[in-house]
N, C-alpha and C. Protein backbone atom coordinates (compact mmCIF):
# COMPACT_ATOMS: atom_id res chain seq x y z
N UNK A 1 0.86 -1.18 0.00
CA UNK A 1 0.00 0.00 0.00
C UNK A 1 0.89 1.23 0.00
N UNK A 2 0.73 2.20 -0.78
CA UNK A 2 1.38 3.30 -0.96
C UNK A 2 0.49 4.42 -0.13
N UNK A 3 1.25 5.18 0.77
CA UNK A 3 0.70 6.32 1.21
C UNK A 3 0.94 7.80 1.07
N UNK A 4 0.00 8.56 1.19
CA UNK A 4 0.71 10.14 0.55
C UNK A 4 0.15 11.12 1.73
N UNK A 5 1.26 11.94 2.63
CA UNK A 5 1.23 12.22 3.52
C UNK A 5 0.85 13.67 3.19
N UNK A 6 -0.33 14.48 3.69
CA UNK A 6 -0.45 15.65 3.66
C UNK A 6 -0.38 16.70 4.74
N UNK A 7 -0.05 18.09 4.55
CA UNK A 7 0.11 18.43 5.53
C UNK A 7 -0.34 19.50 5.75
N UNK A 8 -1.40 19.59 6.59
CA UNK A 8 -2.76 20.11 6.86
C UNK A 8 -2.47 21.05 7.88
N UNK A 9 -2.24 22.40 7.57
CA UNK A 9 -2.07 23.46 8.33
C UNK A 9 -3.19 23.92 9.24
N UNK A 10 -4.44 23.91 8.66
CA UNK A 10 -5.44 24.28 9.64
C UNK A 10 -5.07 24.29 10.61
N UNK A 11 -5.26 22.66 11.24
CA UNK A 11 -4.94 23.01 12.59
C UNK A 11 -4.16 22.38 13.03
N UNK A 12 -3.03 22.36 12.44
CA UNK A 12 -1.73 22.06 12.39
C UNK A 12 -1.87 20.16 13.26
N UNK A 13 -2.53 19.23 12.57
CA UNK A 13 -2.82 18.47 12.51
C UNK A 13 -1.79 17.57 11.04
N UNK A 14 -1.05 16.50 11.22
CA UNK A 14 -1.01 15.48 10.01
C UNK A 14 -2.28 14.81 9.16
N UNK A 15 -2.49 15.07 8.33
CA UNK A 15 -3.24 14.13 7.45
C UNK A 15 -3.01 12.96 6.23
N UNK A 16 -3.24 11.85 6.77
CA UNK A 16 -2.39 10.75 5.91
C UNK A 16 -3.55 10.61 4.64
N UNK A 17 -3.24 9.93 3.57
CA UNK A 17 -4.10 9.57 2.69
C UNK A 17 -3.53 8.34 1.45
N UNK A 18 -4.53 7.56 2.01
CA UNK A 18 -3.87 6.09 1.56
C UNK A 18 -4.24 6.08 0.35
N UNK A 19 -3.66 6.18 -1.29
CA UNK A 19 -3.55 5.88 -2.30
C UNK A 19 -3.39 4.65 -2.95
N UNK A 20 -3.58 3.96 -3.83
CA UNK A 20 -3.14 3.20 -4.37
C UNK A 20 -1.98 3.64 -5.42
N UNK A 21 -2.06 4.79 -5.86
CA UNK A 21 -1.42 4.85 -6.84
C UNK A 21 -1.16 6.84 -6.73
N UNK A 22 0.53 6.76 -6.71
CA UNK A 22 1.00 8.19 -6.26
C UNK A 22 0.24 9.16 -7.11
N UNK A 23 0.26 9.06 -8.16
CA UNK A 23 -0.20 10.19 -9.33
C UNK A 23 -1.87 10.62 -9.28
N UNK A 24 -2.56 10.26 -8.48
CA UNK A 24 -4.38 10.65 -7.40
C UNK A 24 -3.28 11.59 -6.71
N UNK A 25 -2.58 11.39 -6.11
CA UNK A 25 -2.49 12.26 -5.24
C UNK A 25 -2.99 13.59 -5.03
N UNK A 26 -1.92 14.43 -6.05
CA UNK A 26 -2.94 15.65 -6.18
C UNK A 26 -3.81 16.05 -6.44
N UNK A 27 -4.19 15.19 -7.09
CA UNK A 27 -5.32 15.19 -8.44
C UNK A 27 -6.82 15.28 -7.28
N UNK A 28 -6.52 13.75 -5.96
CA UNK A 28 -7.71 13.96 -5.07
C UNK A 28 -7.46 15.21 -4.16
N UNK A 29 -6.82 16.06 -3.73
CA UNK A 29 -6.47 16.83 -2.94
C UNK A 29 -7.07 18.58 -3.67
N UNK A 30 -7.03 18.29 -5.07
CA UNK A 30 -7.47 19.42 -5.55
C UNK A 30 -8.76 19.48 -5.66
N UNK A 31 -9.04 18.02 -6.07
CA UNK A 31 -10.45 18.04 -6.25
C UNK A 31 -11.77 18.06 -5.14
N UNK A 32 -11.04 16.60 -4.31
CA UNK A 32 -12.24 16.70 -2.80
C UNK A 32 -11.90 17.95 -1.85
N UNK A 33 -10.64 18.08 -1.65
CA UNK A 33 -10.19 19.25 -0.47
C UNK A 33 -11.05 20.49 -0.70
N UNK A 34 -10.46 20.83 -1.99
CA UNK A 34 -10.88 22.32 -3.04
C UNK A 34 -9.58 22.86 -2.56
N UNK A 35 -8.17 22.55 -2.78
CA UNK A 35 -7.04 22.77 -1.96
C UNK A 35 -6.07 23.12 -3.02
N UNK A 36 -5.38 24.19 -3.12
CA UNK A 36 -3.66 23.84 -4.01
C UNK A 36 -3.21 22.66 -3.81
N UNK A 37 -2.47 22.16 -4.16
CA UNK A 37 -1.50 21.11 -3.77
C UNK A 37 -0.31 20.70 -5.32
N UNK A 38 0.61 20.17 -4.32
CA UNK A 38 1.68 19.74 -5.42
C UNK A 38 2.26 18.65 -5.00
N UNK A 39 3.03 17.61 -5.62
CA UNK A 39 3.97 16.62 -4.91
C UNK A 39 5.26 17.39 -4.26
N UNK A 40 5.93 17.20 -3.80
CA UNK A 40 6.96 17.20 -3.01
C UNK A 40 8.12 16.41 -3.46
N UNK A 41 7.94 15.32 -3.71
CA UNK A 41 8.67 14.21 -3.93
C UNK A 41 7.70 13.27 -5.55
N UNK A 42 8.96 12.61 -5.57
CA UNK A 42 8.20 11.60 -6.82
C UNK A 42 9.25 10.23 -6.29
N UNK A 43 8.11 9.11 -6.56
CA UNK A 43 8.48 7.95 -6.15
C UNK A 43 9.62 7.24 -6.81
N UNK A 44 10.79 6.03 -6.71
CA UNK A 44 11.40 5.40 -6.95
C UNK A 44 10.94 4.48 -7.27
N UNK A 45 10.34 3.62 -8.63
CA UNK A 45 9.36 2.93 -8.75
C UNK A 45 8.26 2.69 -7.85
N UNK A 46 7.26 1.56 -7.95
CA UNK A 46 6.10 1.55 -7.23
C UNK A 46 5.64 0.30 -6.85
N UNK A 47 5.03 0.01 -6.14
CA UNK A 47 4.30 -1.49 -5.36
C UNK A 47 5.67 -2.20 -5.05
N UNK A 48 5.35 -2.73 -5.91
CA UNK A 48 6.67 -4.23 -5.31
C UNK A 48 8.33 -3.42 -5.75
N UNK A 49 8.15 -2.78 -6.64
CA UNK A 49 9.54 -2.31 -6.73
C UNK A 49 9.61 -0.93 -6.05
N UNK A 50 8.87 -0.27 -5.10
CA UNK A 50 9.64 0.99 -4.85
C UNK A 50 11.17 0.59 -4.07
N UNK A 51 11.69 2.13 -4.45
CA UNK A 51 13.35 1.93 -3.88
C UNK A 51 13.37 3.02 -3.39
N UNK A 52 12.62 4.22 -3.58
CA UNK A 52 12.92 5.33 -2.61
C UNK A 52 11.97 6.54 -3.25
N UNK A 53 12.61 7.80 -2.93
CA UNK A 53 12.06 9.08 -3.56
C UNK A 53 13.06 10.07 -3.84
N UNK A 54 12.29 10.66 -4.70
CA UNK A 54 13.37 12.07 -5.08
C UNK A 54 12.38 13.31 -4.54
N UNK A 55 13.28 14.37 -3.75
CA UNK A 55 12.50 15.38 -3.62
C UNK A 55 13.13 15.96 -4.32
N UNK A 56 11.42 17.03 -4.93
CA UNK A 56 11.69 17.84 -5.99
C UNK A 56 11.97 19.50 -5.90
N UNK A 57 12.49 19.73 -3.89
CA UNK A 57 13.06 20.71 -3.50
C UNK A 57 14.46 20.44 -3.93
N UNK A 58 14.81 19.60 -3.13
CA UNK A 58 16.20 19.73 -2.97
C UNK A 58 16.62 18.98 -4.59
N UNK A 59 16.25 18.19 -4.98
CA UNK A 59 16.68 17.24 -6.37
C UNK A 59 17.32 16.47 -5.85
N UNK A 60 17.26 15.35 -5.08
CA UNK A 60 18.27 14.87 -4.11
C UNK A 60 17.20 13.26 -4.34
N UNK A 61 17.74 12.43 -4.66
CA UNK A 61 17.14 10.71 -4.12
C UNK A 61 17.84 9.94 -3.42
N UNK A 62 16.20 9.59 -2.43
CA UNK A 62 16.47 9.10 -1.08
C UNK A 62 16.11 7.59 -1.18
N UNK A 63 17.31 6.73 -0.79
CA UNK A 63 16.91 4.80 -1.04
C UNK A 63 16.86 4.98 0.47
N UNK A 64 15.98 4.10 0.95
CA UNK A 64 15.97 3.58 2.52
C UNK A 64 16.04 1.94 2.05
N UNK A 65 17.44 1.70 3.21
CA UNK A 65 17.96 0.27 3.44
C UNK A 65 17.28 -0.39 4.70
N UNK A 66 17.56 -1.65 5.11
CA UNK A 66 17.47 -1.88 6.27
C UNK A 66 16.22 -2.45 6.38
N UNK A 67 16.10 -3.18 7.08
CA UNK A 67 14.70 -4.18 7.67
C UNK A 67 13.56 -3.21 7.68
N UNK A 68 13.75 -1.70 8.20
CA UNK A 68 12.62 -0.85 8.30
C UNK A 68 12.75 0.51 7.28
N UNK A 69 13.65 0.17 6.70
CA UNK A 69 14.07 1.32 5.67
C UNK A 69 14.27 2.54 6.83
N UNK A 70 15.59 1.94 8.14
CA UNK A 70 15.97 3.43 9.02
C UNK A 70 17.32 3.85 8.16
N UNK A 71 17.67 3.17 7.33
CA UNK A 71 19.20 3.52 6.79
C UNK A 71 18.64 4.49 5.69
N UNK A 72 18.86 5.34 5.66
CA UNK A 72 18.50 6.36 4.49
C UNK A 72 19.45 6.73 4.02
N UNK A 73 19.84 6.53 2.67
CA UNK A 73 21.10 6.57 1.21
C UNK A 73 20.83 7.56 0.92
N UNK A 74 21.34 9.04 0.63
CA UNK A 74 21.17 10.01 -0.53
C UNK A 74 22.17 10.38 -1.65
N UNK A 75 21.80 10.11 -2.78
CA UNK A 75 21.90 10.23 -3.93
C UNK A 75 21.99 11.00 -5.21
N UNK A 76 22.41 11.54 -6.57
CA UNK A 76 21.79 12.36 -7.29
C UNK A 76 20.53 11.78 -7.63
N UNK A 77 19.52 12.28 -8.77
CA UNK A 77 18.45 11.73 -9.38
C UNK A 77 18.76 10.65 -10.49
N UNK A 78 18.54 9.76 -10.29
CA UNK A 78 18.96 8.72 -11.60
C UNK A 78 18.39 9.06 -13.07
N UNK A 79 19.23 9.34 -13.65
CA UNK A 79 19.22 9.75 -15.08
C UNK A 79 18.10 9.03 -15.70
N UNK A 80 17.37 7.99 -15.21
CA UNK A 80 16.36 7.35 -16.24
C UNK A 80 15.31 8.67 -15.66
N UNK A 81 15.49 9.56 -14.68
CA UNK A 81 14.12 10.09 -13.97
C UNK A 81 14.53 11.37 -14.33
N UNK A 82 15.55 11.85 -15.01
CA UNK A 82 15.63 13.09 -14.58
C UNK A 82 14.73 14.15 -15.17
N UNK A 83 14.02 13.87 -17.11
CA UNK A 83 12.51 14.32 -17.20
C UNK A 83 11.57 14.18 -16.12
N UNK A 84 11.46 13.21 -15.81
CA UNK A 84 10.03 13.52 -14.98
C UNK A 84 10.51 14.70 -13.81
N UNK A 85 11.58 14.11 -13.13
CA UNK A 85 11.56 15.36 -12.23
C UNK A 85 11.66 16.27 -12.29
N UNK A 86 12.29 16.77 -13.52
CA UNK A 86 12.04 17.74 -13.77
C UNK A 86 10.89 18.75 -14.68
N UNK A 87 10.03 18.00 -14.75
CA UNK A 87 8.13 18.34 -15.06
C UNK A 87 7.62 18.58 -13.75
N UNK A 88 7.75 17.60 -13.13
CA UNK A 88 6.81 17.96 -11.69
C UNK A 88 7.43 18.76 -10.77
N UNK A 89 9.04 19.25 -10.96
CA UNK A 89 9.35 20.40 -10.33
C UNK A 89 9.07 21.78 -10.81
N UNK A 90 8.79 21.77 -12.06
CA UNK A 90 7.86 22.68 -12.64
C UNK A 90 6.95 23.06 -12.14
N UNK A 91 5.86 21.40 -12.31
CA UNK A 91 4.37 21.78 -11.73
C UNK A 91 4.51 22.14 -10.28
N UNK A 92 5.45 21.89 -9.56
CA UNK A 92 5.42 22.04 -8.08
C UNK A 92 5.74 24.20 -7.97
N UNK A 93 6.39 24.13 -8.58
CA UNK A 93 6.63 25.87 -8.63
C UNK A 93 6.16 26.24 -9.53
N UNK A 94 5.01 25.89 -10.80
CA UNK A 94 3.83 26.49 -11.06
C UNK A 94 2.93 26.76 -10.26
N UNK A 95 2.49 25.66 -9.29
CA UNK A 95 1.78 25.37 -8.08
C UNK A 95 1.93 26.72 -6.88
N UNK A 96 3.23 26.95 -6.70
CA UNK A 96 3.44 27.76 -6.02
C UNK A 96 3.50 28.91 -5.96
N UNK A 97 4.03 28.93 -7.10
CA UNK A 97 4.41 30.47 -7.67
C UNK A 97 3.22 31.98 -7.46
N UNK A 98 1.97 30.86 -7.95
CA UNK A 98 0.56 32.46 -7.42
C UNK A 98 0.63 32.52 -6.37
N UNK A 99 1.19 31.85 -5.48
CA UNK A 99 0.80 32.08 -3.88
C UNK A 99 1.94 33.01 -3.53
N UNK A 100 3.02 32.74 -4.06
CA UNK A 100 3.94 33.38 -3.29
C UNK A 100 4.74 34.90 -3.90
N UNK A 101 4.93 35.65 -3.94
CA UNK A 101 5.17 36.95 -4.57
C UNK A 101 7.01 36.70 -5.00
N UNK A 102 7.63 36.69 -4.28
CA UNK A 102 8.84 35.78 -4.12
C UNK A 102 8.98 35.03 -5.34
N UNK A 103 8.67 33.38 -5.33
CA UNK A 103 8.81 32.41 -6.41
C UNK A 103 8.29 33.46 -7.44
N UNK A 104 6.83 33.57 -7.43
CA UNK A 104 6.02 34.44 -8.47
C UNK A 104 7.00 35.28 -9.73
N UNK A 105 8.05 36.40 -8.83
CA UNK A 105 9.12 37.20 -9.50
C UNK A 105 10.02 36.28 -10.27
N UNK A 106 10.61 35.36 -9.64
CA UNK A 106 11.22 34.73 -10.04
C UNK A 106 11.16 33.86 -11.58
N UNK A 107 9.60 32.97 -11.21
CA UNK A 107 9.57 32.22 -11.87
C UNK A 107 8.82 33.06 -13.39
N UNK A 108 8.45 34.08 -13.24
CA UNK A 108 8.10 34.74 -14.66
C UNK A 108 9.48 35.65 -14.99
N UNK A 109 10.22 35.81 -13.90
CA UNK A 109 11.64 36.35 -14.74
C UNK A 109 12.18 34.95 -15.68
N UNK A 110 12.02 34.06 -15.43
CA UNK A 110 12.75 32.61 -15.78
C UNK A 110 14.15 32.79 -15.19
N UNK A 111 14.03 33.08 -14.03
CA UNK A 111 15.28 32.77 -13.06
C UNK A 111 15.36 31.74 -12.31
N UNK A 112 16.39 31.27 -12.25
CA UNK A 112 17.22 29.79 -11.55
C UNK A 112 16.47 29.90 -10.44
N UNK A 113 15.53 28.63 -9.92
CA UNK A 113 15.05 28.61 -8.81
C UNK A 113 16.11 27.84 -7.65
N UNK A 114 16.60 27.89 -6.97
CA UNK A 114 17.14 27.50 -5.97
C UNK A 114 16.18 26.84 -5.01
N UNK A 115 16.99 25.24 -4.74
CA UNK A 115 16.32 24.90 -3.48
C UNK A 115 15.88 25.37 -2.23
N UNK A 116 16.57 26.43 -1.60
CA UNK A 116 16.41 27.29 -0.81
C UNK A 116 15.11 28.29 -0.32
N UNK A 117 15.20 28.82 -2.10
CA UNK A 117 13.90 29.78 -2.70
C UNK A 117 12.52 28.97 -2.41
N UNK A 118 12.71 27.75 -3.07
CA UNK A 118 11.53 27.18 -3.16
C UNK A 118 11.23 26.76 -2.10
N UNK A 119 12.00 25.77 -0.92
CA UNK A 119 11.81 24.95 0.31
C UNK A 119 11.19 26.57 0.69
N UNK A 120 11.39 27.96 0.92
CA UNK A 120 11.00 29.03 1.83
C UNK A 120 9.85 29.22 1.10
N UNK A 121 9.33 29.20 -0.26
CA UNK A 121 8.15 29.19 -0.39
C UNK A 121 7.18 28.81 -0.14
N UNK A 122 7.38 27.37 -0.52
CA UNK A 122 6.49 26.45 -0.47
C UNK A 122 6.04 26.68 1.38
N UNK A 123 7.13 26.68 2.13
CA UNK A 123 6.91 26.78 4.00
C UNK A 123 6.02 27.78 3.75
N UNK A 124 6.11 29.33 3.01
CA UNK A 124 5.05 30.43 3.52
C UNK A 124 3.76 30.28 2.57
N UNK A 125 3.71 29.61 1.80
CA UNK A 125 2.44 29.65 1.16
C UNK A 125 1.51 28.24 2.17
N UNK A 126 2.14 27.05 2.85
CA UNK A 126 1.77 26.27 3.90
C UNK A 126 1.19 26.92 4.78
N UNK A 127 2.10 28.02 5.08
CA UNK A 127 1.35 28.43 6.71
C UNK A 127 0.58 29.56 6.40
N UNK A 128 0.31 29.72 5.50
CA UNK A 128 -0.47 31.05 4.80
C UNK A 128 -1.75 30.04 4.72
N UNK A 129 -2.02 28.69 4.53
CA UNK A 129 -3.34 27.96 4.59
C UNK A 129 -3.31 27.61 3.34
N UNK A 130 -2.72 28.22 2.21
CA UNK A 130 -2.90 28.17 0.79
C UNK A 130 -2.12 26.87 -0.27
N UNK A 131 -1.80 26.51 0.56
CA UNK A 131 -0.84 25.22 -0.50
C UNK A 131 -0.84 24.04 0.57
N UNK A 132 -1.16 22.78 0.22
CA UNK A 132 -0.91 21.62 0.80
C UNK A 132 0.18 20.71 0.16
N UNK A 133 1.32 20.93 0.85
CA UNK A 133 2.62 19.85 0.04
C UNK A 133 1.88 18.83 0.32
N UNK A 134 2.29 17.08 -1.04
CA UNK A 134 1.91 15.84 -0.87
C UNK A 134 3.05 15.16 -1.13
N UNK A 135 3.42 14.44 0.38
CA UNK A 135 4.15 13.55 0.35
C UNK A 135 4.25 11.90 -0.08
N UNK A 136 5.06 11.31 0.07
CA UNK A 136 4.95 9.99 -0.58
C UNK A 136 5.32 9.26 -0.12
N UNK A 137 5.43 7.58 0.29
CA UNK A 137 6.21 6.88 0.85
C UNK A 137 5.48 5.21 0.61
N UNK A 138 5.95 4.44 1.58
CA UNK A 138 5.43 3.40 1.25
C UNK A 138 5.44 2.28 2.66
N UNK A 139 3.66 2.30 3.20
CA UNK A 139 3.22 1.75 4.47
C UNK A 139 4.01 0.27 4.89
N UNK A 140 4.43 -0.35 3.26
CA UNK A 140 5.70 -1.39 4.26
C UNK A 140 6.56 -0.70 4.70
N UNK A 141 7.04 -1.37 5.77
CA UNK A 141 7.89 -0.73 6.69
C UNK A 141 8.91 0.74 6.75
N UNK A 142 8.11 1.16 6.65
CA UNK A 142 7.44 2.84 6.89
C UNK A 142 8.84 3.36 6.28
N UNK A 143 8.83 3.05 4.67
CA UNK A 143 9.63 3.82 3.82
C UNK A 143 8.93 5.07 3.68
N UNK A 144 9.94 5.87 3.49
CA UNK A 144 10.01 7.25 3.10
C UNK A 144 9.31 7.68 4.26
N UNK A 145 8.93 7.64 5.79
CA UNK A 145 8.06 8.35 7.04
C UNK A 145 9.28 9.48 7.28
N UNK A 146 10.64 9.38 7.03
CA UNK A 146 11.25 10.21 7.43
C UNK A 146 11.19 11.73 6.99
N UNK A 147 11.34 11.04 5.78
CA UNK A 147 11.25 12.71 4.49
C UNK A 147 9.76 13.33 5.18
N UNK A 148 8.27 12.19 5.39
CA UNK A 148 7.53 12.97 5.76
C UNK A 148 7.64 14.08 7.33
N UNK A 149 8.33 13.35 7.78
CA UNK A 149 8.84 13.92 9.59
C UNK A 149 9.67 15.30 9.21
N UNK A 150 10.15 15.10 8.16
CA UNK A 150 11.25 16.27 7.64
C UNK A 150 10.36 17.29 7.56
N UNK A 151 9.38 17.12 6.38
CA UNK A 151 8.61 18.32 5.81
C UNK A 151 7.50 18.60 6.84
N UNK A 152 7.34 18.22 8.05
CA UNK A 152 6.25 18.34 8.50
C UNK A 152 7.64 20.02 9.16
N UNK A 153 8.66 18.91 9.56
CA UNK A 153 9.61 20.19 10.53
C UNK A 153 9.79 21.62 9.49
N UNK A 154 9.85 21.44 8.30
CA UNK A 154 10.52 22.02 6.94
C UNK A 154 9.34 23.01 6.85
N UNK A 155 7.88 22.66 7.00
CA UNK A 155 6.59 23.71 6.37
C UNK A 155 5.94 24.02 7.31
N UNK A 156 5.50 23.51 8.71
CA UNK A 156 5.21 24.14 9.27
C UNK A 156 5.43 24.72 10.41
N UNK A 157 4.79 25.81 11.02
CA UNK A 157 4.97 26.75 11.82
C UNK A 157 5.29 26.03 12.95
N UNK A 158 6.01 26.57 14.15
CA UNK A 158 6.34 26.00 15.34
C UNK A 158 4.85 26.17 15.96
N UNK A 159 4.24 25.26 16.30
CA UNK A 159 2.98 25.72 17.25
C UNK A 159 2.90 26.69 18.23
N UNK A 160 3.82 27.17 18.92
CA UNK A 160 3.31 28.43 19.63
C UNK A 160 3.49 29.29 19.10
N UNK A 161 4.38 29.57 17.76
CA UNK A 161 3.83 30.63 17.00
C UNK A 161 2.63 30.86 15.96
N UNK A 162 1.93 29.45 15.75
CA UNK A 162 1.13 29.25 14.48
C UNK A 162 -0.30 30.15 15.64
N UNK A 163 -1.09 30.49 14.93
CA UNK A 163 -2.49 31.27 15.35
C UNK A 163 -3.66 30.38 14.93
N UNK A 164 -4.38 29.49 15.60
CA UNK A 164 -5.52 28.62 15.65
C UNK A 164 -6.94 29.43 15.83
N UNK A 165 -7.73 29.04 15.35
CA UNK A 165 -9.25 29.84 15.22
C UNK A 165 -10.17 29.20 14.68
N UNK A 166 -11.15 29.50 15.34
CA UNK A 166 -13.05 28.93 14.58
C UNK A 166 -13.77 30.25 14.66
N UNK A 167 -14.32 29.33 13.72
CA UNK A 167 -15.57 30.77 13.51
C UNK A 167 -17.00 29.99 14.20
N UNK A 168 -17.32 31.18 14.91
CA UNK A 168 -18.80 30.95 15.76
C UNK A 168 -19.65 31.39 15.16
N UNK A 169 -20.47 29.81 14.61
CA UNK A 169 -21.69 30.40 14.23
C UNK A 169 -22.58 30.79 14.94
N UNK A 170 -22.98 31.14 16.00
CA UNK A 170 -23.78 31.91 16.74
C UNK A 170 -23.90 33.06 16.64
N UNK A 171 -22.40 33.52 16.65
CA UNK A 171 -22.66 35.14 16.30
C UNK A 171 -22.04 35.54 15.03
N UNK A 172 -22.13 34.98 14.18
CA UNK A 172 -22.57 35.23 12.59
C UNK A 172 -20.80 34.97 11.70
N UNK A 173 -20.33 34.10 12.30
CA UNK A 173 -19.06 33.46 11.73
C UNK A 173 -18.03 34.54 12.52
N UNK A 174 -18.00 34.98 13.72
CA UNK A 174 -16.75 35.49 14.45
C UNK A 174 -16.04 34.75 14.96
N UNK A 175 -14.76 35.04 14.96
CA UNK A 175 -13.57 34.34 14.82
C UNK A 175 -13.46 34.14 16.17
N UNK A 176 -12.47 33.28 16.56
CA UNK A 176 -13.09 32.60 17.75
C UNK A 176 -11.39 31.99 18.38
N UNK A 177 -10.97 32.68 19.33
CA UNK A 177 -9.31 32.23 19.11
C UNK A 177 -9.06 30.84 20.02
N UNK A 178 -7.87 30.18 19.26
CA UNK A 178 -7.76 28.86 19.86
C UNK A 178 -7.93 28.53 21.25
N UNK A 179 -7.30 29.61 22.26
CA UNK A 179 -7.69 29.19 23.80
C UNK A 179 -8.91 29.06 24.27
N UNK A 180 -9.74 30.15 23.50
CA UNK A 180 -11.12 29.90 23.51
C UNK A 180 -11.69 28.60 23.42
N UNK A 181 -11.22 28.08 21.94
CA UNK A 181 -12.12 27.12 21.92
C UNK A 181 -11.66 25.71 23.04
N UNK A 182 -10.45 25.80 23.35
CA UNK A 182 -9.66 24.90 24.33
C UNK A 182 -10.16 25.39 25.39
N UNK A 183 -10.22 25.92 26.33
CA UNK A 183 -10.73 26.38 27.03
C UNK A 183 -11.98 27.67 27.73
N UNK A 184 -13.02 26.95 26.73
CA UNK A 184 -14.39 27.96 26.68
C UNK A 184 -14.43 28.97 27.86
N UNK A 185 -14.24 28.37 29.18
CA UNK A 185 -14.25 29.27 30.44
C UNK A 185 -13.51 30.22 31.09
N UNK A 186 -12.14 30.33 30.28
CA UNK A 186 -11.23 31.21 30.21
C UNK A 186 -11.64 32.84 29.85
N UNK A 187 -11.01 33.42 30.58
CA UNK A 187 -11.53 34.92 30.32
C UNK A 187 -11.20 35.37 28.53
C-alpha cells in the first residue's frame, strides 16, 4: 500500500491519505479538499519495486535500506528520472508560484530557482493555509516516514507561534481564538 502524507495546516494536525497509486495524489487533494496542492517528492518505482524518492526541493534521491528502511542513502536523481523530475518540479513551482510573490518574481523572470527559494516558499504559502505539500512513501515498513517527519519540521509553523481559530456560528461566523475554543471558560 502506498501512502501520501499531507500536511494540513489548519490546525496544524497530520493528514495521511492512503492511495493506491501516487499520481491521485494531487489530483484527489485538488479536487475533494478544493485545496492547491503539489507533490513534493516523486516515487522510486512503485508497489513491489519501490526503492525510494526524489524530492523535488532539494533534487536529491532518497533509497531507505534496512529491515525498516531506518538507513537512508542520498543520492543524485537517476538519469532514467531526470525528465520527470524535472516536469513535476515545474508543476510544483507552477503550483506555487501564485501564492507566493517571491517564487512568483522569479519564476516569470525565468530565473534559476534554488532549493532554498523554493523549500521558503512552499513553508510560507503552507502556513499562509494556501498550499498543501503531498508527500509519498510506502506503508511497508514505513519507507520514506522520514522525508515525511522532515517536511512536516521544513513547512510548518512552530505551534506556539502558528495562530488557531473557529468561527462561531452563533454570532454570525466570528472568529473565535484557539484558547477559547480549548478552554471555553477562560476569560
Amino acid at each position: 500500500m502506498f501512502w501520501v502524507g499531507l500536511l494540513g495546516v489548519q490546525t496544524l494536525r497530520l493528514r495521511i491519505l492512503s492511495v493506491r497509486r501516487s499520481c491521485c495524489a494531487s489530483f484527489l487533494v485538488r479536487s475533494e479538499l478544493h485545496r492547491c496542492s503539489a507533490a513534493i517528492q516523486v516515487p522510486i518505482g512503485l508497489e513491489d519495486d519501490f526503492k525510494g524518492l526524489v524530492d523535488l526541493v532539494q533534487l536529491k534521491a532518497y533509497y531507505f535500506h534496512g529491515s525498516n528502511g531506518e538507513n537512508v542513502v542520498v543520492e543524485e536523481v537517476p538519469a532514467d528520472m531526470e525528465a520527470l523530475v524535472e516536469e513535476k518540479r515545474h508543476e510544483l513551482i507552477e503550483n506555487v508560484a501564485p501564492l507566493d510573490d517571491k517564487l512568483a518574481k522569479a519564476f516569470n523572470l525565468k530565473k534559476p530557482i534554488s532549493p532554498t527559494d523554493l523549500k521558503e516558499a512552499v513553508r510560507r504559502a503552507t502556513i499562509t493555509r494556501r498550499f498543501i505539500p503531498v508527500f509519498m512513501g510506502c506503508a511497508f515498513k514505513y519507507k520514506g516516514l522520514q522525508l515525511l517527519l522532515d517536511g512536516v519540521l521544513h513547512y510548518f509553523p512552530c505551534p506556539n507561534v502558528a495562530s488557531n481559530y473557529a468561527f462561531d456560528q452563533s454570532k454570525n461566523g466570528e472568529k473565535v481564538p484557539d484558547s477559547k475554543i480549548l478552554n471555553p471558560l477562560s476569560s
